[in-house]
Structure formats: structure tokens, C-alpha cells
Protein backbone atom coordinates (compact mmCIF):
# COMPACT_ATOMS: atom_id res chain seq x y z
CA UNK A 1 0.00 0.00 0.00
CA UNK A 2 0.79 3.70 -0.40
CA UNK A 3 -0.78 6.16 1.64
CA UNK A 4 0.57 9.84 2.31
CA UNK A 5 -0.87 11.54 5.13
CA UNK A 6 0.25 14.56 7.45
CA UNK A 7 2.27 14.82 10.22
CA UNK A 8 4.52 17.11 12.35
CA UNK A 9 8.04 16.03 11.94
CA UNK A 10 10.56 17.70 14.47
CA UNK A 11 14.02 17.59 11.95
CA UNK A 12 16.42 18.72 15.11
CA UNK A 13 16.09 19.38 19.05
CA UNK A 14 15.28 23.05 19.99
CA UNK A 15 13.60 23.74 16.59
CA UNK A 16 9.85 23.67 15.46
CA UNK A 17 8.06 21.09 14.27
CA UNK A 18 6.77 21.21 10.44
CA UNK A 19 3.61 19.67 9.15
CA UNK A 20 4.55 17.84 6.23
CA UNK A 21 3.30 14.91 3.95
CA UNK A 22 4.56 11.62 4.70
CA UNK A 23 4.51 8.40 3.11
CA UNK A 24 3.64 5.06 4.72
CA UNK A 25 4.70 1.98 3.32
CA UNK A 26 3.50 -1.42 2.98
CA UNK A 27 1.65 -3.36 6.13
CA UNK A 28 3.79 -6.48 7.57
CA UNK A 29 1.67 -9.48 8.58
CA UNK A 30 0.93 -8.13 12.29
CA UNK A 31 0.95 -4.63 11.32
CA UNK A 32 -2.18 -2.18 12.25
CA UNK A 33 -2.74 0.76 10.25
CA UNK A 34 -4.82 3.28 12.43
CA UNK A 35 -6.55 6.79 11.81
CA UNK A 36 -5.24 9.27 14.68
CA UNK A 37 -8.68 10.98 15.86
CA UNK A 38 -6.90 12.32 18.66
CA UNK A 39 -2.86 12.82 20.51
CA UNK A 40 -2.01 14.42 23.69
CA UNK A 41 0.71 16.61 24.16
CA UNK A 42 3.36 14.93 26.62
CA UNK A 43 6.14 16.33 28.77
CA UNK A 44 8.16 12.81 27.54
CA UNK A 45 7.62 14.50 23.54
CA UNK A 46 8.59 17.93 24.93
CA UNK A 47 12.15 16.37 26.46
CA UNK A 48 12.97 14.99 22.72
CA UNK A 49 11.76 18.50 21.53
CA UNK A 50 14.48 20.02 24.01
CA UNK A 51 17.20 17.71 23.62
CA UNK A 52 17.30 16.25 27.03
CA UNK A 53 16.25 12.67 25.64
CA UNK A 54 18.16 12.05 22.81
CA UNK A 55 16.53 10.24 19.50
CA UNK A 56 17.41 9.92 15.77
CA UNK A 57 15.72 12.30 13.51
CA UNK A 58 13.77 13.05 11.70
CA UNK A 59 11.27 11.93 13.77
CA UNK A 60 7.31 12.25 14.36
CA UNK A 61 6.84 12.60 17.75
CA UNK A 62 3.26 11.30 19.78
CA UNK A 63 2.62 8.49 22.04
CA UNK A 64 -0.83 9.42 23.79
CA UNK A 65 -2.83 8.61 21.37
CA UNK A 66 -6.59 7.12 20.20
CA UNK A 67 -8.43 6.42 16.61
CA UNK A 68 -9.75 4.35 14.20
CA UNK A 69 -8.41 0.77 12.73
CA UNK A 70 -8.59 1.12 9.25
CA UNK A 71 -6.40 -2.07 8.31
CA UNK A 72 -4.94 -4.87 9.71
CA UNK A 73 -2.23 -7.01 8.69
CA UNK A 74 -2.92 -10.49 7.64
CA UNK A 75 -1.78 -12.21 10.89
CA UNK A 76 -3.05 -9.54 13.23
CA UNK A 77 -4.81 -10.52 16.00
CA UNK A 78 -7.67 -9.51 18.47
CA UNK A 79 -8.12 -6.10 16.49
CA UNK A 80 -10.15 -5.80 13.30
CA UNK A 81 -11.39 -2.69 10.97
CA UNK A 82 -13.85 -0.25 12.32
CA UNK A 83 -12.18 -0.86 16.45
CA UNK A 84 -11.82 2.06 18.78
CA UNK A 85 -8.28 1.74 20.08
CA UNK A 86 -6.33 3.53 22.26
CA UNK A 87 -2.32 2.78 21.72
CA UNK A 88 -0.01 1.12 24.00
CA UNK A 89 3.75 2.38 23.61
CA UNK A 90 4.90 -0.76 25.90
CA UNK A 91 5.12 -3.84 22.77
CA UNK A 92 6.89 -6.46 23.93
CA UNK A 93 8.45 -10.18 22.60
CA UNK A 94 6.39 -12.15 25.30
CA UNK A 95 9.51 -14.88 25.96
CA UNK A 96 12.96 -13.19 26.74
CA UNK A 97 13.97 -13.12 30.27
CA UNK A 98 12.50 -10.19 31.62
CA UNK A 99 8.91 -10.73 30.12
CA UNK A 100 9.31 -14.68 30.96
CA UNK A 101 9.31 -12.63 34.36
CA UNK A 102 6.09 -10.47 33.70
CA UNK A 103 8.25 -7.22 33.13
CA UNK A 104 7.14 -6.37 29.37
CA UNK A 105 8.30 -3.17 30.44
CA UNK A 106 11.96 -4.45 30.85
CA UNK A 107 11.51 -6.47 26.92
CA UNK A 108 14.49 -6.65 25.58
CA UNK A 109 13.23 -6.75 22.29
CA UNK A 110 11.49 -3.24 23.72
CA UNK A 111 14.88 -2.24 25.13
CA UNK A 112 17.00 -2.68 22.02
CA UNK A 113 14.85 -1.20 19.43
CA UNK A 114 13.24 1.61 21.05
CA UNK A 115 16.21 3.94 21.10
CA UNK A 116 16.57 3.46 17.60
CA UNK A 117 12.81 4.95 17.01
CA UNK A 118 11.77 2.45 14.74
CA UNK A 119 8.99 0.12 14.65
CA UNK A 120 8.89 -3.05 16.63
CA UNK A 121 10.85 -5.39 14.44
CA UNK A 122 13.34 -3.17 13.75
CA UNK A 123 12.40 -1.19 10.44
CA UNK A 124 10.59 2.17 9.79
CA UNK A 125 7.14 2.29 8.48
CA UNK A 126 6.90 6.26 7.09
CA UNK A 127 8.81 8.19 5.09
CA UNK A 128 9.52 11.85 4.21
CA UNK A 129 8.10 13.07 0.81
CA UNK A 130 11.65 13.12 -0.50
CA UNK A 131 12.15 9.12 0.27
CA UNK A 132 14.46 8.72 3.72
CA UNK A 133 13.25 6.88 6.17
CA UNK A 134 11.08 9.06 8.96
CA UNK A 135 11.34 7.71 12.47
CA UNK A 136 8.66 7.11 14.98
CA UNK A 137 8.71 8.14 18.75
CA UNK A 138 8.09 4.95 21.32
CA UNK A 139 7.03 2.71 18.54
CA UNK A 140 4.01 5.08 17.69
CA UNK A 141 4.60 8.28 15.87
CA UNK A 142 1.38 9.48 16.77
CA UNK A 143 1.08 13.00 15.78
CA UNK A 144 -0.19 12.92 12.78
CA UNK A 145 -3.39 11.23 10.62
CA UNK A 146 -2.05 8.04 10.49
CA UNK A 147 0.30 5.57 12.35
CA UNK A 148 0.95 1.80 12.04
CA UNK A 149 1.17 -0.33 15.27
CA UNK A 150 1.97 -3.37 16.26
CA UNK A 151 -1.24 -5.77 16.71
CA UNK A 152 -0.44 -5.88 20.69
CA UNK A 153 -0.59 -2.45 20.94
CA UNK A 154 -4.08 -1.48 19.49
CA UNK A 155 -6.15 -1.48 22.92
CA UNK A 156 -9.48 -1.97 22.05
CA UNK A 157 -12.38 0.09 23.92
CA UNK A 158 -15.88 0.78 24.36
CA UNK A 159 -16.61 3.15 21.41
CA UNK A 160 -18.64 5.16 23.75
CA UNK A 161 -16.14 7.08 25.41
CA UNK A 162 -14.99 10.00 23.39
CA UNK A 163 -11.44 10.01 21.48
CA UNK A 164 -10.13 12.66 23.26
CA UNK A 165 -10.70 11.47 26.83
CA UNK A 166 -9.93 7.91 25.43
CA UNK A 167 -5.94 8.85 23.94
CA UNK A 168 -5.20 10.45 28.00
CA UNK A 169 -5.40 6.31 28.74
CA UNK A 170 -2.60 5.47 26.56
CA UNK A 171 0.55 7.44 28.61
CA UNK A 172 -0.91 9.76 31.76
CA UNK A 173 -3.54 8.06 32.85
CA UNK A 174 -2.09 4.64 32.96
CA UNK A 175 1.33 5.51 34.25
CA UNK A 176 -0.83 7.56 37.20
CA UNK A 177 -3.59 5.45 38.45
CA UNK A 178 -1.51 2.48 37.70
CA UNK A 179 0.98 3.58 40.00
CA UNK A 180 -1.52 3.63 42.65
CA UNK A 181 -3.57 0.76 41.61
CA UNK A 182 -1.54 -2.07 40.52
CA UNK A 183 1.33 -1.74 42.84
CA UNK A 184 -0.12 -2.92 45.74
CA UNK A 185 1.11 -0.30 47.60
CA UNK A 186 -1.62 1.19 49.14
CA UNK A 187 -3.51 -0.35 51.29
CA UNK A 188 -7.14 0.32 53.22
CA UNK A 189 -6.81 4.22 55.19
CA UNK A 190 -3.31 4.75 53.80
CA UNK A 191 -1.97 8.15 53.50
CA UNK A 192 -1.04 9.02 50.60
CA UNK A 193 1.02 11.69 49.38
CA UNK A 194 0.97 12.96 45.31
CA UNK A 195 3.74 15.23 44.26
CA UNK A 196 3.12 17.13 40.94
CA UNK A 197 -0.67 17.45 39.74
CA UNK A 198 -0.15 17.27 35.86
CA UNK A 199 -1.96 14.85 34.40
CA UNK A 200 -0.03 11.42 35.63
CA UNK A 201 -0.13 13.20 39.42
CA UNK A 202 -3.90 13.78 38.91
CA UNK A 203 -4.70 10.22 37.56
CA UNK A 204 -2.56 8.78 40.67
CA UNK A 205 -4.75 10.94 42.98
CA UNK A 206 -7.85 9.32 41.37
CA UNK A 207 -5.98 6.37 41.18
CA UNK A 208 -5.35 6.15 45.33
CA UNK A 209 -8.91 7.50 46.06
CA UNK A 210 -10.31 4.06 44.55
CA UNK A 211 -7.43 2.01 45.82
CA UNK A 212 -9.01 3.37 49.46
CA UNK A 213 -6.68 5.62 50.23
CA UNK A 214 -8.05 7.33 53.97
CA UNK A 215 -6.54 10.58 53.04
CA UNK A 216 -4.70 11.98 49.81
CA UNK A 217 -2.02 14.84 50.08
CA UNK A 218 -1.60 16.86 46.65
CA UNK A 219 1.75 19.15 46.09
CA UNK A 220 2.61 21.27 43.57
CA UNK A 221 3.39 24.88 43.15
CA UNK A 222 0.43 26.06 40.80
CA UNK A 223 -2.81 26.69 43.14
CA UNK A 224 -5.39 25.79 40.17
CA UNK A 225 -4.23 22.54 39.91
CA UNK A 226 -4.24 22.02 43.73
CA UNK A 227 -7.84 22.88 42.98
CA UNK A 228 -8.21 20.76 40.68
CA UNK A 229 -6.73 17.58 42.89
CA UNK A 230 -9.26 18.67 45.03
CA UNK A 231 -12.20 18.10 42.74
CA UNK A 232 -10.23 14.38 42.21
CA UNK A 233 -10.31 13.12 45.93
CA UNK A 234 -7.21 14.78 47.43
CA UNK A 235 -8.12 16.02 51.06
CA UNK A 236 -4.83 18.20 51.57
CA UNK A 237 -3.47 20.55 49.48
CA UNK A 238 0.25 21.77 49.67
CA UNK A 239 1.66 24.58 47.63
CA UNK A 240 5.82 23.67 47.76
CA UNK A 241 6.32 27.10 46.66
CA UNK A 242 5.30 28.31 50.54
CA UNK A 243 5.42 25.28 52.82
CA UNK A 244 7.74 21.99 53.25
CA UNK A 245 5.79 18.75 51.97
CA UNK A 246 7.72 16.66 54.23
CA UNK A 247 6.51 19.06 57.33
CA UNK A 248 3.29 18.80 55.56
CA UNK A 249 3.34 15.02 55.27
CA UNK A 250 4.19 13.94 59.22
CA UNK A 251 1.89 17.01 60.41
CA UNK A 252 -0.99 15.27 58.81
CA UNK A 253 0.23 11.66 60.36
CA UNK A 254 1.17 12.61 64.48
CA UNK A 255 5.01 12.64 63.03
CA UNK A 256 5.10 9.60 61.70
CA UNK A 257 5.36 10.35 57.52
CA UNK A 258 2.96 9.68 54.94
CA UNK A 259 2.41 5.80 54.12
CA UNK A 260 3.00 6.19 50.66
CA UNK A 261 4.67 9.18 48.29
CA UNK A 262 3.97 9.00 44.22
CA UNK A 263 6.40 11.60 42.41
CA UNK A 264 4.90 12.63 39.30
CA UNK A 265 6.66 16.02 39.13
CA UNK A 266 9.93 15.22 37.44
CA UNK A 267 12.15 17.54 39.02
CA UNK A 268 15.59 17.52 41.10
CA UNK A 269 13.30 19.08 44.19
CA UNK A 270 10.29 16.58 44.10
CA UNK A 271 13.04 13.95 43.45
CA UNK A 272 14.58 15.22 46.75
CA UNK A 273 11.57 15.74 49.23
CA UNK A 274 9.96 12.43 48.56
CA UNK A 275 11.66 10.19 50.88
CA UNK A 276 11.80 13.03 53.33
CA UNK A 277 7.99 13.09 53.43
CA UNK A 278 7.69 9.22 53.74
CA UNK A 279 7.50 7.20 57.36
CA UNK A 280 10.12 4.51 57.91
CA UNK A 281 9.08 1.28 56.33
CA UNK A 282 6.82 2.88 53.44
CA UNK A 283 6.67 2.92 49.92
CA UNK A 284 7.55 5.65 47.16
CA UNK A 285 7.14 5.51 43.75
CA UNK A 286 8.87 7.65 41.41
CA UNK A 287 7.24 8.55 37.54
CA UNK A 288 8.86 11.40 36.36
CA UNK A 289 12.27 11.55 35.28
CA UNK A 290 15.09 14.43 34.35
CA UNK A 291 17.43 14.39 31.95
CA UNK A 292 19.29 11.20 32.17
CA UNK A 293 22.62 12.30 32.47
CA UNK A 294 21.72 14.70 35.30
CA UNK A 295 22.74 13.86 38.76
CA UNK A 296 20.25 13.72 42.04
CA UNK A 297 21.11 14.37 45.43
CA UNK A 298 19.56 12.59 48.41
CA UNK A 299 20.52 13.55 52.08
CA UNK A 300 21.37 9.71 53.14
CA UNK A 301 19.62 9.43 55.94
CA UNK A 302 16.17 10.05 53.90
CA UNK A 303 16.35 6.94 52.37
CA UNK A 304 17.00 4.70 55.64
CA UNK A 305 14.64 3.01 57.85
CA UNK A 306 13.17 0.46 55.00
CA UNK A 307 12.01 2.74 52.84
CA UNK A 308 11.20 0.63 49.55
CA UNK A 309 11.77 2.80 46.43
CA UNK A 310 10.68 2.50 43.10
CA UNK A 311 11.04 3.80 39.44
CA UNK A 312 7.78 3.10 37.79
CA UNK A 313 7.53 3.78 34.07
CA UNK A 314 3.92 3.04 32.78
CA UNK A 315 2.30 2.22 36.23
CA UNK A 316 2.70 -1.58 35.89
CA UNK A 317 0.84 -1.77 32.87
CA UNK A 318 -1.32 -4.22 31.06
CA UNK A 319 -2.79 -2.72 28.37
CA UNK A 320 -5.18 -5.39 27.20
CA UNK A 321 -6.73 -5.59 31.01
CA UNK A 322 -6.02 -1.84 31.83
CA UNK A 323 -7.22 0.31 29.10
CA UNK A 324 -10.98 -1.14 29.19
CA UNK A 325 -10.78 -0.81 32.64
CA UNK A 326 -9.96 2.67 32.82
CA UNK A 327 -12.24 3.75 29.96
CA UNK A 328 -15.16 2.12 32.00
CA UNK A 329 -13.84 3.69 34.47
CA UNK A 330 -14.83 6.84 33.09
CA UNK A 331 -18.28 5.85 31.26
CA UNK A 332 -19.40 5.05 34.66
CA UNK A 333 -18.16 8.20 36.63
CA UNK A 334 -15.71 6.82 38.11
CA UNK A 335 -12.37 8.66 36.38
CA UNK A 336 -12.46 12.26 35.85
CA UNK A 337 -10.75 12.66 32.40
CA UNK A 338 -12.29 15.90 30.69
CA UNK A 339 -11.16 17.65 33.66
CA UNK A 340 -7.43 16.83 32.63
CA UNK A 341 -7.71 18.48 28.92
CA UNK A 342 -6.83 22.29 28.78
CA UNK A 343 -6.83 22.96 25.27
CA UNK A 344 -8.27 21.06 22.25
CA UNK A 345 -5.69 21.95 19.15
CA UNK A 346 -5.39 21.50 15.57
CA UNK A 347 -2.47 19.58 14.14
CA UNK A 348 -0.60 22.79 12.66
CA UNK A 349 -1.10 24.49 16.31
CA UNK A 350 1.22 21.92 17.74
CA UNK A 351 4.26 23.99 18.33
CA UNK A 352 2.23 26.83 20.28
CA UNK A 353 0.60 23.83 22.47
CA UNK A 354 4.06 22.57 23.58
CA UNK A 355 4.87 26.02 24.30
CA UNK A 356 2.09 26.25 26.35
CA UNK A 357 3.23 23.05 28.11
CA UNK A 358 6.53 23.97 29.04
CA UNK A 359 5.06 27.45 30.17
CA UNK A 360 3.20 25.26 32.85
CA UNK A 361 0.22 26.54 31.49
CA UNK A 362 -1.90 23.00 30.57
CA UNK A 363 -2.31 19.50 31.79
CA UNK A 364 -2.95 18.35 28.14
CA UNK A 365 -3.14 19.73 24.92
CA UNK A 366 -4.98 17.43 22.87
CA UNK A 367 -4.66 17.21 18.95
CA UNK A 368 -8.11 16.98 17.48
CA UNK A 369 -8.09 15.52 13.96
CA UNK A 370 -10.88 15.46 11.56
């Protein structure tokens, strides 16, 4: 097949995207070709963007995404023409030695190739107008009309919940509330302590309300989006810009620390205060990340007295269970999602909503296409 379509391609870090056609090329056997309806805008696109994670180019960017099936490859499975998906950026080989361990995250298959922004066997499946090969972020590419996917990682979902609430599921969502919920971290009238209220710190608020969290502690620095955690279950607000979350944290439990801390802020500071605001013998999980050659300093005794630490990358996912889950979730009032979108964009605004993002000025941007 031959299909051009549009797309933003980002040619080199600190420089604009450009909407140009692209090419797709032929369908392999397990191969899903699927009509973007909708693509959030995510801090892990606006660190390639910036240079501090470091891909080939020229690349299309976009790994929160939903749409349409409009082919499948002759040996795809559990996904047929006409599905709803939302897209999974975690494939995986299902038999090396990590999955054998039920860590797809860990794939070494995943590993290997996804530096090398290709698709999951290996080989690209776009190209630029003028014929080289055009590279796809986190074996998507989403931003832009089109992108082909592996079979395991078109998620399919009710087709009652709308596309742009649906695509949040594929990154934020997930890595939040799966953080909370699949962990087993929390238990029954923990306290629980969120740092950051983007969108993955305002899905793992919603995520430890239904885990039965007793009571939910929400920093961050912005007071709208302290509101907003609010609204989502949190019973404490903390604004780090005025007052210490780890004072915070063991006022609200007689001294002792909170039970658990989920970092979703990304940052040096939030990376820092966590284990400060945890009691001995709890449990933090970290999601966001800084540049990966940057350094983080811990005063030593913060991370004594059996503190268990984690790095968490997509909340423990499993896409095929978690997805439907979640998008129930939200059919049934369960999961606030609309809440979470700030701005609903055109493709060729995509520049100005990453701006906007790294202004701190939106959860998520969402790309509507036609």
C-alpha cells in the first residue's frame, strides 16, 4: 500500500516542528494501520523537543494517542477494521527473560529497538516526501493522521467514550492510576502523598482514592491545579512554593510520615523531598524523570529506615486488562478525564501547544483531527 498523510516532523532538538506529507509503506503481517482521531501533548515528547532525551531524527513525535483501525495485517490478531483503540507504547516479545518474568516493560526486544525509534521489528514504516526513512517516537509516531502499530498495541475500547478522553489512557492516565492501583502499595486508610498534579499526578490521585486511600495529600506549586486535585479526591493541598511537603506530610500523620509518596513532578526538588515526606518502612514511587545524564542528590539518611523505592515507568501496565478498565472507568463516573484536557488543538497548532506546556500553562493539549 501507499498512503501519504500529514504529520509534524521535528528535523532537530530546539527547533519547530513542520507539518509535512509523509509516506507510509507497505503493512507487515501483524501490522495495524490506524486513523489518529486524537494525541495528547506529553512532557516525555517535549524532552525529545528540548534535547534532554536524545533520538534519531527526523522523527514524528506522539505516544498518547486514540483512533480508528482502518487495516490490519494479515496475521493480526484480536483487532479488526472499524475498532476504537487507544495505543499502547509498551510492545513487547512475550519470551525473553524479563517478560518470561512479567516485566514487558523491561523487553528486551522493547529495550534494544526503542532507542533506535523504529517500529517493533526493527524497520521504519513512514517516510519523508523526499524518500528517507522518517522515524517514529516509542514505537508510535502518533502526531499525525495516520500511524501503524503493532497488533499488541491497538487497545481496544468501548466506542462510547470520546477520542479525546480515550488517547489520556494510553501514557498519563495509565502511568498515574496504575501507579496507585496495581502496585499494591496502598492499602485500606493509607496516607497518601501525590507530588506534581499534571496529568499522571492527577490520575494517581484518582488512582489512590479508589485504591481506598483514607486521606490523599496533593503538592505542587500552581494553586489551580491544587484545585483541581481537590475536585479528584485529594483532602490536603500543599503549595511547595510556601510550605515543606515533608513538614506537611508527618503534620498530617502525628510525626510519623505519609504511608506512601507518588512523584509525578519530574524535578531535582520533588526527586529530593519524597523520601523526606515518607515514614520509615513505606513505599515511594517515582514517575517522572530528568534528563538522564543529570545527577540527584539525596541527604542519606532520607532513604533509611526500610524505605522501599521505586522507578515506575507506565504504572505496571497491562494494556489489554487496563485500558478497558480505565475507559469504564470513566463511562461510569468513576475517572475524571475531561477535567485533565486544557486545550483542544489542531495539528498545525502543535508547536504553540508545547509552548504552552513547558510554560506550565496545561495538563494536556490534545490534537483533534478530523
Amino acid at each position: 500500500m501507499s498512503l501519504s498523510y500529514r504529520a509534524a516532523v521535528l528535523h532537530a532538538a530546539q527547533a519547530p516542528m513542520s507539518v509535512e506529507t509523509v509516506m507510509l509503506t507497505e503493512l507487515k503481517p501483524t501490522d495495524v494501520l490506524v486513523r489518529i482521531r486524537a494525541a495528547g501533548l506529553c512532557h516525555t515528547d517535549l524532552e525529545v523537543i528540548e534535547g534532554s532525551l536524545r533520538y534519531p531524527m527526523p522523527i514524528v513525535l506522539g505516544h498518547e494517542a486514540a483512533g480508528i483501525v482502518e487495516q490490519v495485517g494479515a496475521a493480526a490478531r484480536g483487532v479488526k477494521a472499524g475498532d476504537h483503540v487507544v495505543l499502547s507504547w509498551n510492545p513487547h516479545c512475550g519470551h525473553c527473560f524479563y517478560c518470561d518474568r512479567d516485566a514487558p516493560i523491561l523487553c528486551e526486544q522493547y529495550l534494544g529497538e526503542g532507542p533506535k525509534a523504529v517500529a517493533f521489528d526493527g524497520e521504519s514504516r513512514a517516510r519523508l516526501a523526499d524518500g528517507r526513512p522518517l522515524q517514529q517516537l516509542m514505537f508510535l509516531g502518533a502526531f499525525g493522521e495516520y500511524c501503524v502499530v503493532s497488533d499488541q498495541q491497538a487497545i481496544v475500547v468501548p466506542k462510547e467514550i470520546p477520542f479525546d478522553r480515550a488517547c489520556l489512557i494510553g501514557c498519563g492516565v495509565m502511568t498515574g492510576a496504575g501507579a496507585a492501583l496495581n502496585l499494591g502499595a496502598i492499602a485500606h486508610g493509607d496516607t497518601v502523598m501525590v507530588i506534581g498534579c499534571g496529568a499522571v499526578g492527577l490520575a494517581a490521585v484518582q488512582g489512590a482514592r479508589r485504591a481506598g486511600a483514607g486521606a490523599i495529600i496533593a503538592v505542587d506549586i500552581d494553586p489551580a491545579k491544587l484545585a483541581l486535585a481537590a475536585k479528584m479526591g485529594a483532602t490536603l493541598g500543599v503549595d511547595a512554593s510556601r510550605d515543606d511537603p515533608a513538614a506537611a506530610g508527618k503534620g498530617a500523620t502525628g510525626g510519623r510520615g505519609v504511608d506512601v509518596v507518588i512523584e509525578a513532578a519530574g524535578s531535582a526538588a520533588a526527586f529530593r523531598v519524597s523520601p523526606e515526606a515518607l515514614r520509615p518502612g513505606g513505599h515511594l514511587i517515582w514517575l517522572g524523570k530528568v534528563d538522564v545524564s543529570k545527577d540527584v542528590t539525596f541527604r542519606w539518611g532520607s532513604l533509611m529506615q526500610e524505605k522501599r523505592i521505586r522507578r515506575v515507568s507506565y504504572g505496571n501496565a497491562r494494556p489489554r486488562r487496563d485500558f478497558p478498565l480505565l475507559a469504564r472507568a470513566y463511562l461510569e463516573g468513576k475517572l475524571m478525564l475531561d477535567e485533565l484536557i486544557s486545550r483542544r488543538i489542531k495539528l498545525d497548532g502543535i508547536n504553540e501547544g508545547f509552548a504552552a506546556l513547558k510554560r506550565g500553562e496545561t495538563i494536556r493539549s490534545v490534537i483533534i483531527f478530523d
